[in-house]
PDB file of N, CA and C in Angstrom:
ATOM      1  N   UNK A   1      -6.212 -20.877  -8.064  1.00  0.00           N
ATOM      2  CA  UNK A   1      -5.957 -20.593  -9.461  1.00  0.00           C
ATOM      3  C   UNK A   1      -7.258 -20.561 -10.273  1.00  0.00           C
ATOM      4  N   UNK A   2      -8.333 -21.697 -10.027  1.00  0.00           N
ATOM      5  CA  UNK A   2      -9.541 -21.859 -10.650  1.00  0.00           C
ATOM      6  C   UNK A   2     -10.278 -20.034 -10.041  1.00  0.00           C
ATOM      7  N   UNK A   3     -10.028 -19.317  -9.031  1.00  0.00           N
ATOM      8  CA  UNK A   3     -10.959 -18.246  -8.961  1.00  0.00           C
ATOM      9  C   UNK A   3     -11.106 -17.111  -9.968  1.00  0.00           C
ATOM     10  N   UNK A   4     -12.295 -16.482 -10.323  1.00  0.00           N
ATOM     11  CA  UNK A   4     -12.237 -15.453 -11.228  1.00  0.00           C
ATOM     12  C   UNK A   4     -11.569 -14.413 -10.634  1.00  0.00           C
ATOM     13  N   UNK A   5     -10.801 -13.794 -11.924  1.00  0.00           N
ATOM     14  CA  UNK A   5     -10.127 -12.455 -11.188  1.00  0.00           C
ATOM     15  C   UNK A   5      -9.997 -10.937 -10.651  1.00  0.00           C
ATOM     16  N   UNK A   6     -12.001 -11.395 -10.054  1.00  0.00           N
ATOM     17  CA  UNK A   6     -12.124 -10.666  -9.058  1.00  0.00           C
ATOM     18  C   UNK A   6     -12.403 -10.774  -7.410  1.00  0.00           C
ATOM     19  N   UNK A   7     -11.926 -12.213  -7.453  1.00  0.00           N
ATOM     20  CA  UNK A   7     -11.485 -12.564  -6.221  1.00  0.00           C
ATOM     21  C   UNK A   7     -10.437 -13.056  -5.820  1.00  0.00           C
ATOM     22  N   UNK A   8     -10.109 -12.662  -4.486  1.00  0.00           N
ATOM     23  CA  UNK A   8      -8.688 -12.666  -3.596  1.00  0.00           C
ATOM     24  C   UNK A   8      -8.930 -13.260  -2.720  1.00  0.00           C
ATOM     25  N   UNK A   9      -7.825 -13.653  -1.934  1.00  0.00           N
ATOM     26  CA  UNK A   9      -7.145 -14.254  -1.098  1.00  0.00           C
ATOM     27  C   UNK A   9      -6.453 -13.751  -0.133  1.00  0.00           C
ATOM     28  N   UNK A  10      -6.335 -13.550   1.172  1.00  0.00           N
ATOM     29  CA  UNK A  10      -5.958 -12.608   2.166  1.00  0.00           C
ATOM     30  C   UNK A  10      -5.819 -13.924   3.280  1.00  0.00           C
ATOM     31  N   UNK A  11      -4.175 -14.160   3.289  1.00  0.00           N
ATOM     32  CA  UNK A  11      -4.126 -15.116   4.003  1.00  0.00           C
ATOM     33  C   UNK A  11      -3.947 -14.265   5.306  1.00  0.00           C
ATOM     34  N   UNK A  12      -4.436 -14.484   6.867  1.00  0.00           N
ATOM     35  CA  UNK A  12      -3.692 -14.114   7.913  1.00  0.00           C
ATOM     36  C   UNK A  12      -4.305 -15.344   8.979  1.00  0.00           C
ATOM     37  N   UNK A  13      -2.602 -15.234   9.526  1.00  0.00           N
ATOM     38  CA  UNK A  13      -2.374 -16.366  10.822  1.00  0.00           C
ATOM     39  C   UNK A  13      -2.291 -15.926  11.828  1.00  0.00           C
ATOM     40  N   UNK A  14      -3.036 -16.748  12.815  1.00  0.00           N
ATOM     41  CA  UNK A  14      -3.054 -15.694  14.090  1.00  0.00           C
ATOM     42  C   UNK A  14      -1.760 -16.878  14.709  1.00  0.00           C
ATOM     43  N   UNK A  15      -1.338 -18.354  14.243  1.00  0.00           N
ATOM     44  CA  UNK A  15      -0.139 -18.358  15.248  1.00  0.00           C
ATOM     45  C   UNK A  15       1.037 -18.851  13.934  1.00  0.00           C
ATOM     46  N   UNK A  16       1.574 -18.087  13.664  1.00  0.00           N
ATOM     47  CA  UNK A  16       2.783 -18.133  12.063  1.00  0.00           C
ATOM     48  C   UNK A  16       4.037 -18.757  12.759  1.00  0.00           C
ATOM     49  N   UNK A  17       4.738 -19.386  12.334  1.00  0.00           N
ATOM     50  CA  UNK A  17       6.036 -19.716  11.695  1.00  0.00           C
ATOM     51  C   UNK A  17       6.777 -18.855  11.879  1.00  0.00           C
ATOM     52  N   UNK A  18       7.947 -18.807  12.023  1.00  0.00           N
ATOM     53  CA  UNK A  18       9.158 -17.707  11.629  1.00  0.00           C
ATOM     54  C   UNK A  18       9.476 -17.512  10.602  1.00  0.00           C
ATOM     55  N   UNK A  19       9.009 -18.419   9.438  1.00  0.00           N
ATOM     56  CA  UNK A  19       9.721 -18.064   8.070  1.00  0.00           C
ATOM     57  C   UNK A  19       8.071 -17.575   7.119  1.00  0.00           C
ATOM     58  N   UNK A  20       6.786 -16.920   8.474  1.00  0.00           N
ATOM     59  CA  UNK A  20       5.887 -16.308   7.413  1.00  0.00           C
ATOM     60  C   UNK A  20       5.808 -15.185   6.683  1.00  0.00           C
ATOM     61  N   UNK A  21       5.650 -14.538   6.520  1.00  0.00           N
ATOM     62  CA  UNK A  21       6.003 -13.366   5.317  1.00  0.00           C
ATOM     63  C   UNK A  21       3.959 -12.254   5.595  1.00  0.00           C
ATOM     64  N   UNK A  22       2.964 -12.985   5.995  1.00  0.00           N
ATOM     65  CA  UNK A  22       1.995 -12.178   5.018  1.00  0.00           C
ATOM     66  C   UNK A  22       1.409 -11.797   6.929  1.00  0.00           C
ATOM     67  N   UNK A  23       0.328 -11.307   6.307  1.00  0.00           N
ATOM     68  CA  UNK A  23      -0.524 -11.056   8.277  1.00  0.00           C
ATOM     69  C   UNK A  23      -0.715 -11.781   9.274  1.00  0.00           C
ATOM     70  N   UNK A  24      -0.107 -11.151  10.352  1.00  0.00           N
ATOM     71  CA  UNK A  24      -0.326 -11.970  11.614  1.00  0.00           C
ATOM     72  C   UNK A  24      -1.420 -11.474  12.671  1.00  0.00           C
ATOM     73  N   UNK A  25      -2.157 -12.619  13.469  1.00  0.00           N
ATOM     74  CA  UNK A  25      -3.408 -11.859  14.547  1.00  0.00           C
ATOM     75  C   UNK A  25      -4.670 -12.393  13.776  1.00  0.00           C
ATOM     76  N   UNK A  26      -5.694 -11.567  14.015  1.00  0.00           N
ATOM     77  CA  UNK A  26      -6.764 -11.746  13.616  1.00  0.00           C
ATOM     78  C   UNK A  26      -7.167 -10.550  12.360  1.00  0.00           C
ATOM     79  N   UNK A  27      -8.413 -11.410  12.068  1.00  0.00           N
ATOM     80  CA  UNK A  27      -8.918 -10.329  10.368  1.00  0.00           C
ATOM     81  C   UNK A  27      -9.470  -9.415  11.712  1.00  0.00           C
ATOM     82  N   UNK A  28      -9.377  -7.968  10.990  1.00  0.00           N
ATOM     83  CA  UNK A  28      -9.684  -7.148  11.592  1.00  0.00           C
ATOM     84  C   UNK A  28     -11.018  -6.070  10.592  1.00  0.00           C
ATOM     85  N   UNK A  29     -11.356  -5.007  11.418  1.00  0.00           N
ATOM     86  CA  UNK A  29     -11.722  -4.101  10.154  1.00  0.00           C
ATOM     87  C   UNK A  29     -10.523  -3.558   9.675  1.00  0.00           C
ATOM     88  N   UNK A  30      -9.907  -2.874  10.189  1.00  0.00           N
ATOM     89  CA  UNK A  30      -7.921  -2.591   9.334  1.00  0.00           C
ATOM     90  C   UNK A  30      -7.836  -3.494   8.568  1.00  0.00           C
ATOM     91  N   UNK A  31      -8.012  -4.902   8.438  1.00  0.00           N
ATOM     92  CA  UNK A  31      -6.881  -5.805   7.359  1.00  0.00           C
ATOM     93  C   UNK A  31      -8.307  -6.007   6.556  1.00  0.00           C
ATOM     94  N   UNK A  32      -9.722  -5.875   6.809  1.00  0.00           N
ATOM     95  CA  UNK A  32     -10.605  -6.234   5.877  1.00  0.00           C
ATOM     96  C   UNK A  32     -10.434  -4.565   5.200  1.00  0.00           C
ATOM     97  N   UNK A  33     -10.668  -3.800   5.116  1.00  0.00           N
ATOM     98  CA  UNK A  33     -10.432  -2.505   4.626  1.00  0.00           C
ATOM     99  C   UNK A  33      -8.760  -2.348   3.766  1.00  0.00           C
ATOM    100  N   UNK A  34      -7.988  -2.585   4.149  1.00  0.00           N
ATOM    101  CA  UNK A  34      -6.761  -2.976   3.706  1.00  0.00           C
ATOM    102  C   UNK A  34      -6.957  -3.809   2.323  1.00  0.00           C
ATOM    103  N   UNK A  35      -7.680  -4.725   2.706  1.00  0.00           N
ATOM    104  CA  UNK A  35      -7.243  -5.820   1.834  1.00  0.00           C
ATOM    105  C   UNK A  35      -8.703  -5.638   0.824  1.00  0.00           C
ATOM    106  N   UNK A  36      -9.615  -4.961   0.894  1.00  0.00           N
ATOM    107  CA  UNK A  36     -11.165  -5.072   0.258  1.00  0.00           C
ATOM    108  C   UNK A  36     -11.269  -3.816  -0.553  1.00  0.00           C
ATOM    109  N   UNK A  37     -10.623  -2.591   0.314  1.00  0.00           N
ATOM    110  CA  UNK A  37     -10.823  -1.136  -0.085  1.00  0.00           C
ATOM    111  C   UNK A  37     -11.935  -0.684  -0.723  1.00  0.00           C
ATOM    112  N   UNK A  38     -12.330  -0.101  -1.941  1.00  0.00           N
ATOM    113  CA  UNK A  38     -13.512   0.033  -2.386  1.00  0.00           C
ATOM    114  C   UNK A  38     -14.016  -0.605  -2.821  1.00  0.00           C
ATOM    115  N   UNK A  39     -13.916  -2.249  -2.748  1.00  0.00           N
ATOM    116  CA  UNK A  39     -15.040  -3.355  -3.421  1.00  0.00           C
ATOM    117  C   UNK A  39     -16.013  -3.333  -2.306  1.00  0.00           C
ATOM    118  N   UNK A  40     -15.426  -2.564  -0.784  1.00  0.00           N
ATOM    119  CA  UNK A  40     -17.009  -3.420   0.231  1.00  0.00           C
ATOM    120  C   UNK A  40     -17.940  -2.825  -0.199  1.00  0.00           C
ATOM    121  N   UNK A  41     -18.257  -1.596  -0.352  1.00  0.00           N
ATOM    122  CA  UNK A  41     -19.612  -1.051  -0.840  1.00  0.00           C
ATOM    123  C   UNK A  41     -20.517  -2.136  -1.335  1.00  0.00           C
ATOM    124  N   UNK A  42     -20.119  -2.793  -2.241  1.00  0.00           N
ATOM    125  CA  UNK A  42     -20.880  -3.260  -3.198  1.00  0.00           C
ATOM    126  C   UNK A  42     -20.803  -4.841  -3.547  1.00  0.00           C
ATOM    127  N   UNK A  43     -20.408  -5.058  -1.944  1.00  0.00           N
ATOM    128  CA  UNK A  43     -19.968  -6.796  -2.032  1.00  0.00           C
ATOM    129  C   UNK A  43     -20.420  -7.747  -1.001  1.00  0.00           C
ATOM    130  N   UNK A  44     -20.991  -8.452  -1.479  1.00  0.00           N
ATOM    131  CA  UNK A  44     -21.457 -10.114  -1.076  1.00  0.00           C
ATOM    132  C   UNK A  44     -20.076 -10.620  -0.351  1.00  0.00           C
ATOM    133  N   UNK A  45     -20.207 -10.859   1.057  1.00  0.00           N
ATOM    134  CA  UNK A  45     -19.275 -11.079   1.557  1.00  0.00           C
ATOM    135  C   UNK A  45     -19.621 -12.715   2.535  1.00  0.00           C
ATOM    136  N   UNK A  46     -18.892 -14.194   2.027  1.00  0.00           N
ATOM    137  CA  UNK A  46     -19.290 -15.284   2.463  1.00  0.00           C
ATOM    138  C   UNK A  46     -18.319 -15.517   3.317  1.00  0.00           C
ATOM    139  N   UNK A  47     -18.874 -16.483   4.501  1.00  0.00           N
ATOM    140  CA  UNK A  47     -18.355 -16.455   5.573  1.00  0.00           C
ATOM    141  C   UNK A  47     -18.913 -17.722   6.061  1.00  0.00           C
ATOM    142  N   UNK A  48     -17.451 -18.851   6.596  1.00  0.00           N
ATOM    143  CA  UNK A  48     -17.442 -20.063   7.462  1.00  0.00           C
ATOM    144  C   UNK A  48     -17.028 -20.248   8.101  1.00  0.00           C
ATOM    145  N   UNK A  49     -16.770 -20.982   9.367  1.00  0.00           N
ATOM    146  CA  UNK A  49     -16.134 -21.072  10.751  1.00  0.00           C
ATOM    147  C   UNK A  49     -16.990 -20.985  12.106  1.00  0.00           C
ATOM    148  N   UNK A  50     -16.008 -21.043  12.912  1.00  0.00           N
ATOM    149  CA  UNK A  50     -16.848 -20.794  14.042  1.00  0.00           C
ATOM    150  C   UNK A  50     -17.742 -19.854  14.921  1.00  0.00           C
ATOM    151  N   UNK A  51     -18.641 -20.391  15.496  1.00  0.00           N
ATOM    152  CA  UNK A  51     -19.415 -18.884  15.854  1.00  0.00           C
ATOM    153  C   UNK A  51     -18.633 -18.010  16.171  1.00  0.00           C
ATOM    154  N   UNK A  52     -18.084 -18.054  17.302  1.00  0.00           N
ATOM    155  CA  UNK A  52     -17.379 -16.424  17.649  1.00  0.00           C
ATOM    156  C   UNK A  52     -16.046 -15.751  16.572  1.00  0.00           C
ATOM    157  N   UNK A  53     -15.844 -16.267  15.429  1.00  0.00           N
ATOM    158  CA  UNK A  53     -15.131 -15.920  14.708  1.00  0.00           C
ATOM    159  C   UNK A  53     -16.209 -15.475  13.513  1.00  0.00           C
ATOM    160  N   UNK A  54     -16.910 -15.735  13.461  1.00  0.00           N
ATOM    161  CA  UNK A  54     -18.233 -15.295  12.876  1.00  0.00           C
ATOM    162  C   UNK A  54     -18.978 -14.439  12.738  1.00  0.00           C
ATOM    163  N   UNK A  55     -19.168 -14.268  14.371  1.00  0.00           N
ATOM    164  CA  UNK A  55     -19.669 -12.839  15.186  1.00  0.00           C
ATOM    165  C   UNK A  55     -18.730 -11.525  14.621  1.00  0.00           C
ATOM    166  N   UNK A  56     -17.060 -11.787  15.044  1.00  0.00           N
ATOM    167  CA  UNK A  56     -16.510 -10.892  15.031  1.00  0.00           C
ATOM    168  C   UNK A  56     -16.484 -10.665  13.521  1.00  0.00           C
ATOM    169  N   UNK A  57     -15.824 -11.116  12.749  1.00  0.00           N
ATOM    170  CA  UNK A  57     -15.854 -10.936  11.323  1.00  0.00           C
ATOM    171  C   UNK A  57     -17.660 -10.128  10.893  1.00  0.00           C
ATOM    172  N   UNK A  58     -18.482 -10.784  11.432  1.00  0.00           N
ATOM    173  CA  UNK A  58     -19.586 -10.108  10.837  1.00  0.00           C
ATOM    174  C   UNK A  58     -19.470  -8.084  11.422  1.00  0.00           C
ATOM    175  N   UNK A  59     -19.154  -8.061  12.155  1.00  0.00           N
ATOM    176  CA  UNK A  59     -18.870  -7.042  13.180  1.00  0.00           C
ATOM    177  C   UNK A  59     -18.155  -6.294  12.400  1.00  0.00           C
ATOM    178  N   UNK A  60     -16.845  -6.862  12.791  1.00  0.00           N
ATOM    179  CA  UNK A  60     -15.891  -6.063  11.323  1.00  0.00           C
ATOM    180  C   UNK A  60     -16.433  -5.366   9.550  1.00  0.00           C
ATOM    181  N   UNK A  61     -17.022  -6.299   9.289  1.00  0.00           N
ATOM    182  CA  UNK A  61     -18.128  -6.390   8.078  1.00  0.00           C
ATOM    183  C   UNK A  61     -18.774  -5.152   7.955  1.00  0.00           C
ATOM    184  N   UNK A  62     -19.418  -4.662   9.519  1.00  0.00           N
ATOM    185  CA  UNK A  62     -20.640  -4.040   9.141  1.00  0.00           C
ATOM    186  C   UNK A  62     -19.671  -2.993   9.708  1.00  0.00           C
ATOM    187  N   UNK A  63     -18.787  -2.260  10.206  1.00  0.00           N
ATOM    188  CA  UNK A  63     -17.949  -1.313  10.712  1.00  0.00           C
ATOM    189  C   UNK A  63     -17.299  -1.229   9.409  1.00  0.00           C
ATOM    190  N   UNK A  64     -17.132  -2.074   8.690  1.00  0.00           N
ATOM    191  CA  UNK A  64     -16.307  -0.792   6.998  1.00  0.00           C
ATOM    192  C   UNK A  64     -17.774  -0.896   6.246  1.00  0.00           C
ATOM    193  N   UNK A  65     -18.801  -0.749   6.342  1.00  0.00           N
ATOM    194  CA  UNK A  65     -20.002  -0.364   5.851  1.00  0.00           C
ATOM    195  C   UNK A  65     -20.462  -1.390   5.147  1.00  0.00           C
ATOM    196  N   UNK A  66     -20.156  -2.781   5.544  1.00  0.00           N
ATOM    197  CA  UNK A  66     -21.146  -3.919   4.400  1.00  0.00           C
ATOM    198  C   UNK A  66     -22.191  -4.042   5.256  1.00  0.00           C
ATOM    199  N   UNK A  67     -23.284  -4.018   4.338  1.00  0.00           N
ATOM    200  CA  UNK A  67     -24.772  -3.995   4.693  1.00  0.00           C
ATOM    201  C   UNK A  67     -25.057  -5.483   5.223  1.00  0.00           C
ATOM    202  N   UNK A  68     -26.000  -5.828   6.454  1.00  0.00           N
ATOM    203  CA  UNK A  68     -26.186  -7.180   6.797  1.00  0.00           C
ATOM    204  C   UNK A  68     -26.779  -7.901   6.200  1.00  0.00           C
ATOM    205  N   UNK A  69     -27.192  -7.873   5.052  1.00  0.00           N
ATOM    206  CA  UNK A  69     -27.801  -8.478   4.008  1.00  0.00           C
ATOM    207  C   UNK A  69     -26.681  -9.453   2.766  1.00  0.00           C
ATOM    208  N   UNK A  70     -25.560  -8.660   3.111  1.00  0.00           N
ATOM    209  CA  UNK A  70     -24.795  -8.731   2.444  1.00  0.00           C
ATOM    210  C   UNK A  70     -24.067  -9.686   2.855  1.00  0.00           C
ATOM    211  N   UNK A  71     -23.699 -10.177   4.087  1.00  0.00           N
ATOM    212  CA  UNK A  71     -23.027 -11.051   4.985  1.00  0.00           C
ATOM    213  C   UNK A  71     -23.624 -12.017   4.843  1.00  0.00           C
ATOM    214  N   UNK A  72     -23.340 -13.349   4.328  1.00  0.00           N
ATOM    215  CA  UNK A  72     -23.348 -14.673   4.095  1.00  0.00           C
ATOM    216  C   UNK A  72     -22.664 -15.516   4.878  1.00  0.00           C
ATOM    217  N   UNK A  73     -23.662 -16.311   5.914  1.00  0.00           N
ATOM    218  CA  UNK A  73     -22.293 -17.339   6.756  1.00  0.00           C
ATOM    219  C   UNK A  73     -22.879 -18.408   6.745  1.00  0.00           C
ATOM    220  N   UNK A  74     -22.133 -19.392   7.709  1.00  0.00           N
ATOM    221  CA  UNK A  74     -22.292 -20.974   7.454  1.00  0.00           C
ATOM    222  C   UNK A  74     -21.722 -21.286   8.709  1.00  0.00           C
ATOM    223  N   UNK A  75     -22.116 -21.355   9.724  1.00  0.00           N
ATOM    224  CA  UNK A  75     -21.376 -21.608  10.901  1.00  0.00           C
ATOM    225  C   UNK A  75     -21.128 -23.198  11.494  1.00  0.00           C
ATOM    226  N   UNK A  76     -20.004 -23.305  11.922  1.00  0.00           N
ATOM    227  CA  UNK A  76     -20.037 -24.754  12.087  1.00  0.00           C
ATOM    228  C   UNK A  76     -19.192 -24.785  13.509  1.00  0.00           C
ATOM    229  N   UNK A  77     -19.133 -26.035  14.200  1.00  0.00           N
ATOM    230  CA  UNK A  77     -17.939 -25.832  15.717  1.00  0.00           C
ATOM    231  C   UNK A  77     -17.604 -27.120  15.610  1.00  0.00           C
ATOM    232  N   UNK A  78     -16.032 -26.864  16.177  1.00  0.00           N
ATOM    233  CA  UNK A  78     -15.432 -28.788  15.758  1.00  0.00           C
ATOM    234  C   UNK A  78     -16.015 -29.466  17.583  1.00  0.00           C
TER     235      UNK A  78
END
């Protein structure tokens, strides 16, 4: 609720419930493109979790055209 309202929220579960409703699997380039559309051009995109979820998301990132400069992460492993 505290975010400004030009940022979103794109929940997806890769293992859901039966009573989930929103995306299932992994962020993809489809659901980042889906869900980003013409803000990637021109967007600072931050990023936490684990390395190989990291990797891929950065991957995804740079396949709908965000520049690697642009990709912000923080990697951590439990």
């Amino acid at each position: 609720a505290a975010m400004p309202g030009n940022v979103g929220v794109v929940h997806v579960l890769s293992e859901a419930g039966e009573g989930w409703e929103g995306r299932r699997g992994r962020v993809s380039a489809e659901v980042i493109r889906d869900s980003a559309g013409d803000l990637l051009a021109d967007a600072d995109v931050f990023l936490c979790g684990p390395p190989p979820m990291m990797e891929a998301l950065s991957e995804a990132l740079r396949e709908c055209g965000v520049a690697k400069r642009r990709i912000h992460t923080e990697r951590f492993a439990l």
